[in-house]
Protein backbone atom coordinates (compact mmCIF):
# COMPACT_ATOMS: atom_id res chain seq x y z
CA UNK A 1 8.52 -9.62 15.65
CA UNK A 2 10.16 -9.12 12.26
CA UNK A 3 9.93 -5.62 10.47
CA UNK A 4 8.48 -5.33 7.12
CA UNK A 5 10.88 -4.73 4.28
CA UNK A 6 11.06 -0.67 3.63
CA UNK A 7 10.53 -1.61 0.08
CA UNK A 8 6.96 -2.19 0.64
CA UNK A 9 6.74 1.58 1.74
CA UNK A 10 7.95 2.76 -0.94
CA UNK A 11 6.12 0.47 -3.55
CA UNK A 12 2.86 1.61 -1.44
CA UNK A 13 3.23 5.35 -1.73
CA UNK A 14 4.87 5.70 -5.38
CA UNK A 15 1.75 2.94 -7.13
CA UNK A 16 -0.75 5.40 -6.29
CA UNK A 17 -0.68 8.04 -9.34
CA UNK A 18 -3.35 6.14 -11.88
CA UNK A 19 -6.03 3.82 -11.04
CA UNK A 20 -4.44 0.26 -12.17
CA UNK A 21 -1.46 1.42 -9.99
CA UNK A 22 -3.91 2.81 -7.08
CA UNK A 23 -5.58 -1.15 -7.59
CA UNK A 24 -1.75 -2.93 -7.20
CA UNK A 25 -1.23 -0.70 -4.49
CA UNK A 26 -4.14 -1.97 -2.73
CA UNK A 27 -3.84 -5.48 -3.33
CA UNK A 28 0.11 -4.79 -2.82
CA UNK A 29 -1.02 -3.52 1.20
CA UNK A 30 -3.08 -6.36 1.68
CA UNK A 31 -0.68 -9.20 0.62
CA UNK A 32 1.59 -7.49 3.46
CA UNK A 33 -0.94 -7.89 5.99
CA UNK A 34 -1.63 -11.36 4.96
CA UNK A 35 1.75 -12.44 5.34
CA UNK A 36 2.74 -11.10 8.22
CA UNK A 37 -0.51 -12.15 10.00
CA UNK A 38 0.26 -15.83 8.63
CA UNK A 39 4.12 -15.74 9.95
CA UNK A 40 2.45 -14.34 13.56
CA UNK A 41 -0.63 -16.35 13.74
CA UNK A 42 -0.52 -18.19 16.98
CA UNK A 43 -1.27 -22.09 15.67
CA UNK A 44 -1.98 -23.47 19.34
CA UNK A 45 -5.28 -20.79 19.90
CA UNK A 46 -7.87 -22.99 19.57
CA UNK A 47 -10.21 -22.89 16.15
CA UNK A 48 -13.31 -19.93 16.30
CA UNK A 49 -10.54 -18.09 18.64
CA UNK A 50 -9.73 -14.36 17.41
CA UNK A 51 -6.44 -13.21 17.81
CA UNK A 52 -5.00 -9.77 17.56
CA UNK A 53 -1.76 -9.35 15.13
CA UNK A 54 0.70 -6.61 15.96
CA UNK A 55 1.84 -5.05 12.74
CA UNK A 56 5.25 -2.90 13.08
CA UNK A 57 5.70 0.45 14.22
CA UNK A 58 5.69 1.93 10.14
CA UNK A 59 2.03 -0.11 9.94
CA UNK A 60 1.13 0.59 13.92
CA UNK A 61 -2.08 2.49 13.00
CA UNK A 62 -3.49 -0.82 11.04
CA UNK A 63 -5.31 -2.85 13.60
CA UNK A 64 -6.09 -6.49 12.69
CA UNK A 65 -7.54 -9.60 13.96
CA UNK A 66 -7.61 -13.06 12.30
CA UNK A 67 -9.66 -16.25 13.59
CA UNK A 68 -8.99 -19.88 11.94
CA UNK A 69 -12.41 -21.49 11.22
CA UNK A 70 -13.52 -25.06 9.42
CA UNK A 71 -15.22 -24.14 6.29
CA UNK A 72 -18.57 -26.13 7.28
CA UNK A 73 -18.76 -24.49 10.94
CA UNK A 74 -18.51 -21.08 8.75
CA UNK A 75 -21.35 -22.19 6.25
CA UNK A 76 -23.76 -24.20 8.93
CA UNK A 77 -22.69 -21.32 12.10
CA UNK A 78 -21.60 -18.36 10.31
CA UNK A 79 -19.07 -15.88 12.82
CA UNK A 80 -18.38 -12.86 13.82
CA UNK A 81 -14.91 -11.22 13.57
CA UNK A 82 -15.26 -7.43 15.06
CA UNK A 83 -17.35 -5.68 13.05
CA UNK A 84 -18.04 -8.09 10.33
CA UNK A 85 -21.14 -10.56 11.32
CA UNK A 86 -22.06 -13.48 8.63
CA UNK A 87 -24.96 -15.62 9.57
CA UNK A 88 -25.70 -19.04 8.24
CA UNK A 89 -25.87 -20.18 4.36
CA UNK A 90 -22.45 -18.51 3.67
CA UNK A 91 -20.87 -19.69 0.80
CA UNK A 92 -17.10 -20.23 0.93
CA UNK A 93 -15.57 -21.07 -2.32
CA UNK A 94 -12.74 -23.14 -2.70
CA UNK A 95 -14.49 -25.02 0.28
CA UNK A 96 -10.94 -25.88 2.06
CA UNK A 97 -11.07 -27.38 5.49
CA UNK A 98 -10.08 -24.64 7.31
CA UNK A 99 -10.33 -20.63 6.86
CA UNK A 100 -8.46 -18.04 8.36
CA UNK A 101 -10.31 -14.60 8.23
CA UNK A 102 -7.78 -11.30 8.57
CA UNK A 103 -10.13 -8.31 9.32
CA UNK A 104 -8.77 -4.89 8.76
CA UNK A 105 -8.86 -1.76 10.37
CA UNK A 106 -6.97 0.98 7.92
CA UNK A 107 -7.21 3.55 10.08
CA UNK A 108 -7.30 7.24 8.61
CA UNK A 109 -4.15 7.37 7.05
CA UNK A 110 -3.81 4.53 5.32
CA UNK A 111 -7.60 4.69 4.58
CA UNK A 112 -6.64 8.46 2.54
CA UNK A 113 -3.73 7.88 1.05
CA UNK A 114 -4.85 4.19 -0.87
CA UNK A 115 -8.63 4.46 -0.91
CA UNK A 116 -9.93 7.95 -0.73
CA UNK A 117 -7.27 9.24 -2.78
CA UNK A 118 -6.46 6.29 -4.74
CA UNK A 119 -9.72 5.60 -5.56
CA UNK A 120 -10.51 9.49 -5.77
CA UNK A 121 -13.40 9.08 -3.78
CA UNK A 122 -13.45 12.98 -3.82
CA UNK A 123 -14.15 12.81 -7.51
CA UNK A 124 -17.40 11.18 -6.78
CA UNK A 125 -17.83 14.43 -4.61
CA UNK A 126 -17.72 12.03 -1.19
CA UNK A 127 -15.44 11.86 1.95
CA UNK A 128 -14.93 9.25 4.20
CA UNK A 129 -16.44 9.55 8.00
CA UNK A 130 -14.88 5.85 8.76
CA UNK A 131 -12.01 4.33 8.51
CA UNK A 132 -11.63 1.57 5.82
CA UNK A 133 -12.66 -1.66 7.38
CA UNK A 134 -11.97 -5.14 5.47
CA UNK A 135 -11.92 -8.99 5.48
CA UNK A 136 -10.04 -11.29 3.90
CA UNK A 137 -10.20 -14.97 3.94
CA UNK A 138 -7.52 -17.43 3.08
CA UNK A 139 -6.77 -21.39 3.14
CA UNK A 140 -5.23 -22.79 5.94
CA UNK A 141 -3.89 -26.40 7.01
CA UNK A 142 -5.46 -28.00 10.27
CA UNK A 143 -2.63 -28.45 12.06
CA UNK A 144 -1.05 -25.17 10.91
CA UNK A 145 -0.93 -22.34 8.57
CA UNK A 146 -0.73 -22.82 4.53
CA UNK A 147 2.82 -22.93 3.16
CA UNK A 148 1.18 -21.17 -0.18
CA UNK A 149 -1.56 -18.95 1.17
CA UNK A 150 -4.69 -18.15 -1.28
CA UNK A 151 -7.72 -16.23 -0.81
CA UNK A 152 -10.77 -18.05 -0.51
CA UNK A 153 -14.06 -16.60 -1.78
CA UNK A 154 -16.70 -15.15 1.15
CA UNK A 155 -20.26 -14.93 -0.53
CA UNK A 156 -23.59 -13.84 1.02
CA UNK A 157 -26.81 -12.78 -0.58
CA UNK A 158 -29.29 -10.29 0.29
CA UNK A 159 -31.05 -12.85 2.54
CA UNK A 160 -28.05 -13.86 4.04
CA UNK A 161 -25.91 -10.93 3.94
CA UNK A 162 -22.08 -9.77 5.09
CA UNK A 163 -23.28 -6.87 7.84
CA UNK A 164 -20.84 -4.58 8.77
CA UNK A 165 -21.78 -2.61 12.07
CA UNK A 166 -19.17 0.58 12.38
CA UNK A 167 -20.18 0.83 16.01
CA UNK A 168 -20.61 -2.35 17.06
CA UNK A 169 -18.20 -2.49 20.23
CA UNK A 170 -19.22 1.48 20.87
CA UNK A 171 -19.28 1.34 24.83
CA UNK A 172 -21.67 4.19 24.59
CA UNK A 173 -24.05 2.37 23.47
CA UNK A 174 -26.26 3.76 20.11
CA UNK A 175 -25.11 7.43 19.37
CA UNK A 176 -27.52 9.95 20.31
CA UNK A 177 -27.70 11.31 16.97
CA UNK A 178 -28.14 9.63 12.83
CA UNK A 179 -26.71 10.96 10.30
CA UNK A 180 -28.88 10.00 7.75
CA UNK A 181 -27.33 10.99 4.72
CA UNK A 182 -23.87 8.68 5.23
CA UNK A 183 -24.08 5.57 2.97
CA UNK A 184 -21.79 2.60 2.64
CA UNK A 185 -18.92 2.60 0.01
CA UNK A 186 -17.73 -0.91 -0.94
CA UNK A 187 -14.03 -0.53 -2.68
CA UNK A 188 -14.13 -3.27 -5.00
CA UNK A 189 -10.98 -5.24 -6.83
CA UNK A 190 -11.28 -4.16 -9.42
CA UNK A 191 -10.71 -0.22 -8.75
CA UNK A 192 -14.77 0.50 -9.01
CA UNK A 193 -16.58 1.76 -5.44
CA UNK A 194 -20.32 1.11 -5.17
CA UNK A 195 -22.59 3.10 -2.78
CA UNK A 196 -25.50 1.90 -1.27
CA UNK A 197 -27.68 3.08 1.68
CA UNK A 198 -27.43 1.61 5.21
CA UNK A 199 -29.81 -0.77 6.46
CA UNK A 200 -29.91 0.63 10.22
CA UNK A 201 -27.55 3.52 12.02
CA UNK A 202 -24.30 2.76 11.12
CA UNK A 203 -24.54 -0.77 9.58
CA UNK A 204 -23.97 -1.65 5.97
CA UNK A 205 -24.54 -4.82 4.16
CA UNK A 206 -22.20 -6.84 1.48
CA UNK A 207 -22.53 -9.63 -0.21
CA UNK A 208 -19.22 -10.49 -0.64
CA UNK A 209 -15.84 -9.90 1.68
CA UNK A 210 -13.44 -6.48 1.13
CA UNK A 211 -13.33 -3.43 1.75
CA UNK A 212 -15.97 -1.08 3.15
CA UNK A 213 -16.43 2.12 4.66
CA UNK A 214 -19.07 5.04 5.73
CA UNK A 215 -19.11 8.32 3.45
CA UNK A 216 -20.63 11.10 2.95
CA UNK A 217 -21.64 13.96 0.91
CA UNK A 218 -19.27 16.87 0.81
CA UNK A 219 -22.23 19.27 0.99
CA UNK A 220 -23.89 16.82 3.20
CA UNK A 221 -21.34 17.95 6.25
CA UNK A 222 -19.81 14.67 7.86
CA UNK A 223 -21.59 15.64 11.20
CA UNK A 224 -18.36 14.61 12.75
CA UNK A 225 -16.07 11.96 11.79
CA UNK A 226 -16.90 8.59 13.61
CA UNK A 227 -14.41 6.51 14.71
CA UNK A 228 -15.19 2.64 15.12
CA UNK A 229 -13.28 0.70 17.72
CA UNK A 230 -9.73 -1.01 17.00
CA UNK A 231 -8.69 2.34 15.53
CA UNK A 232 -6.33 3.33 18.56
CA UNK A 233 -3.80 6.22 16.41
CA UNK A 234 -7.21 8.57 15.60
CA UNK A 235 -7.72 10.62 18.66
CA UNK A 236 -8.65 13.76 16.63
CA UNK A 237 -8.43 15.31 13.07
CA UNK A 238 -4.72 16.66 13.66
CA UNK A 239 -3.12 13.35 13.64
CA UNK A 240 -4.07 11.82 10.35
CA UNK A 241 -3.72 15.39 8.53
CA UNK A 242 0.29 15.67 10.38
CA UNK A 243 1.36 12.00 9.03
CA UNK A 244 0.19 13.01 5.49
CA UNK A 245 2.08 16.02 5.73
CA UNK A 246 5.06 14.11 7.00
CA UNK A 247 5.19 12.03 4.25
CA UNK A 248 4.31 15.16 1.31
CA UNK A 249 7.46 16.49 3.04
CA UNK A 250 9.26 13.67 3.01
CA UNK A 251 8.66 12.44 -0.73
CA UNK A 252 9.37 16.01 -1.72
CA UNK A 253 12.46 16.05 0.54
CA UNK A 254 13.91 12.78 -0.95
CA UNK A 255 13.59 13.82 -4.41
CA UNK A 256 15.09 16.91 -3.84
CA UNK A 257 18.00 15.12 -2.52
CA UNK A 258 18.11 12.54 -5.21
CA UNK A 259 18.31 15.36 -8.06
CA UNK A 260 20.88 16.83 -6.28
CA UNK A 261 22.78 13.19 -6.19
CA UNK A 262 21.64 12.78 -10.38
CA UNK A 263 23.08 16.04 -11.31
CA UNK A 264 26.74 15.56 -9.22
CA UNK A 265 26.93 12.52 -10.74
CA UNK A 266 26.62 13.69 -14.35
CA UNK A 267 28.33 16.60 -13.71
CA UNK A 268 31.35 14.47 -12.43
CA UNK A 269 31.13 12.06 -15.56
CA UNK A 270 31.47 15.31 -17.81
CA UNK A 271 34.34 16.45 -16.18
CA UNK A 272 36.23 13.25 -15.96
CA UNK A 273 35.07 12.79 -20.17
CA UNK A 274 36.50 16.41 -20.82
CA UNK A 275 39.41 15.86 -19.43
CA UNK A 276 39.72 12.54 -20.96
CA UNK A 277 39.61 14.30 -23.95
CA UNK A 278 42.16 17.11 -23.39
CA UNK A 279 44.21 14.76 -22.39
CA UNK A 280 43.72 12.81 -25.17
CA UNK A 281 44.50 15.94 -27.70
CA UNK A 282 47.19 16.85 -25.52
CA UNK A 283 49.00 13.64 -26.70
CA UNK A 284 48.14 13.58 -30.03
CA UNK A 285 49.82 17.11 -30.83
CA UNK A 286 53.06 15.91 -29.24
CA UNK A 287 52.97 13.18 -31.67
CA UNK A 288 52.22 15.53 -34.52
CA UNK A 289 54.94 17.73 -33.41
CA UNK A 290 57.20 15.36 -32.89
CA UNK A 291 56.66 13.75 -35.93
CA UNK A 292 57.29 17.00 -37.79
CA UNK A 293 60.92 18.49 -35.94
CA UNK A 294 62.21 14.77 -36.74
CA UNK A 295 62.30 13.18 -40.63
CA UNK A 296 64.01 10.58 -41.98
CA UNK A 297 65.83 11.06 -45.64
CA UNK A 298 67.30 7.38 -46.38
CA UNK A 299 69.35 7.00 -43.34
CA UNK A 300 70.15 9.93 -42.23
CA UNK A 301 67.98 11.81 -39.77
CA UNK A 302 67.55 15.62 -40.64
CA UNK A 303 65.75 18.60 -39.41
CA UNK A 304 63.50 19.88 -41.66
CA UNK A 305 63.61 23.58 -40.34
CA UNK A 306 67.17 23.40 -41.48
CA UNK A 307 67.70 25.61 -44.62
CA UNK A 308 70.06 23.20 -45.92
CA UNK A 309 69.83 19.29 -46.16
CA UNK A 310 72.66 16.89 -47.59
CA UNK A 311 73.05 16.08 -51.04
């Protein structure tokens, strides 16, 4: 598989300082994802098939999965892609003929650094407990993948809702204990996050597709941070806590270096101007004084320290 271009790094960590650029940043990881899913996505699994999508090693603790699906089946049927379930009486807007859904796993980093920072979920005095789950949907050809990939418009109501179950591959089973005071944060386009409470342990409801994830007070106490499945990089607290370090360093590291680089190269374009210039003067009082020990009287040439001249 191809790499992603390091310039998507870069854009992705330096669009994160006010909340238009936090939005760009957002929409900037998710146009990644998109593309590279498209320029992977196996065309010969058959349609309702899920596929997993192998991001590269600088995007290894995303997880994603992508299904193609025809726009009726998805209205008439509904799906399920992981943790995202959609009954019947979905509305899909531009009805195309076929659909492919990318769902998202952020994982913790990438979940801190674009949406709970970015979005300064902290401000609103919350903390994530989840990772940042999403879907996306997007047009498709039925023989192939689009050319010029769009996103395509997922709508449910409160009858017939998006749900999002956190822990619905848990092998364990239903956890032993409920926090009751988590409640579902939906990270909307538009740089807004709306809160709402969960309709059973662990399960939120949307109306429309994006991003989602399970928060809670910071006085509440998390009660643990819950990790749904397809989130293979968070083993423990450490990890997450380590990259973000790695990358504090890092930024700090680089600019370090690159005001070091600035200031030897204006210091070197001052030197090479001054000496430009003495060089410059140097030549201009040999003129002078040349001009001055040699003067010409008619035609004879005479030096003008003499004390006597001809007459």
């Amino acid at each position: 598989m191809g790499s992603i271009p390091f310039i998507f790094i870069i854009l992705l960590f330096h669009l994160q300082k006010s909340k238009p650029q936090t939005i760009q940043s957002a929409h900037l990881l998710d146009l990644m994802i998109r593309d590279y899913t498209i320029r992977n996505f196996n065309i010969h699994v058959k349609t309702g098939t899920i596929q997993k999508i192998h991001l590269p090693a600088n995007f290894s603790s995303i997880d994603i999965d992508t299904g193609k699906f025809r726009c009726g089946s998805l209205k008439r049927h509904g799906a399920r892609i992981a943790e995202f379930h959609f009954g019947p009486g979905l509305s899909v807007q531009p009805c195309v003929e076929r659909v492919i859904l990318v769902r998202q796993n952020l994982g913790f980093n990438w979940s801190s650094s674009i949406y709970s920072t970015g979005y300064n979920l902290t401000g609103f005095n919350y903390q994530l407990v989840t990772p940042v789950l999403g879907l996306l949907a997007y047009n498709s050809n039925p023989d192939g993948v689009a050319v010029n990939p769009y996103e395509v418009n997922l709508m449910g109501t409160e009858k017939n809702p998006i749900l999002i179950d956190f822990l619905s591959n848990k092998s364990s089973g239903n956890p032993s204990s409920v926090n009751s005071s988590l409640l579902c944060a939906c990270f909307t386009s538009n740089g807004n996050i709306t809160f709402k409470e969960q309709v059973s342990a662990y399960v939120c409801l949307g109306t429309t597709q994006g991003h989602y994830a399970l928060v809670v007070r910071d006085n509440d106490g998390a009660g643990g941070v819950i990790t749904p499945p397809y989130s293979p990089t968070v083993n423990d607290g450490r990890g997450g806590k380590l990259s973000r370090w790695k990358v504090a360093v890092g930024s700090v590291i680089g600019s370090v270096i690159g005001a070091l680089l600035l200031g030897l190269l204006v210091v070197a374009m001052l030197v090479k101007g001054k000496k430009k210039a003495m060089r410059e003067e140097i030549e201009q009082r040999a003129y002078e004084e040349e001009a001055l020990q040699v003067s010409m009287v008619g035609h004879v040439w005479a030096n003008p320290n003499n004390r006597y001249s001809n007459k």
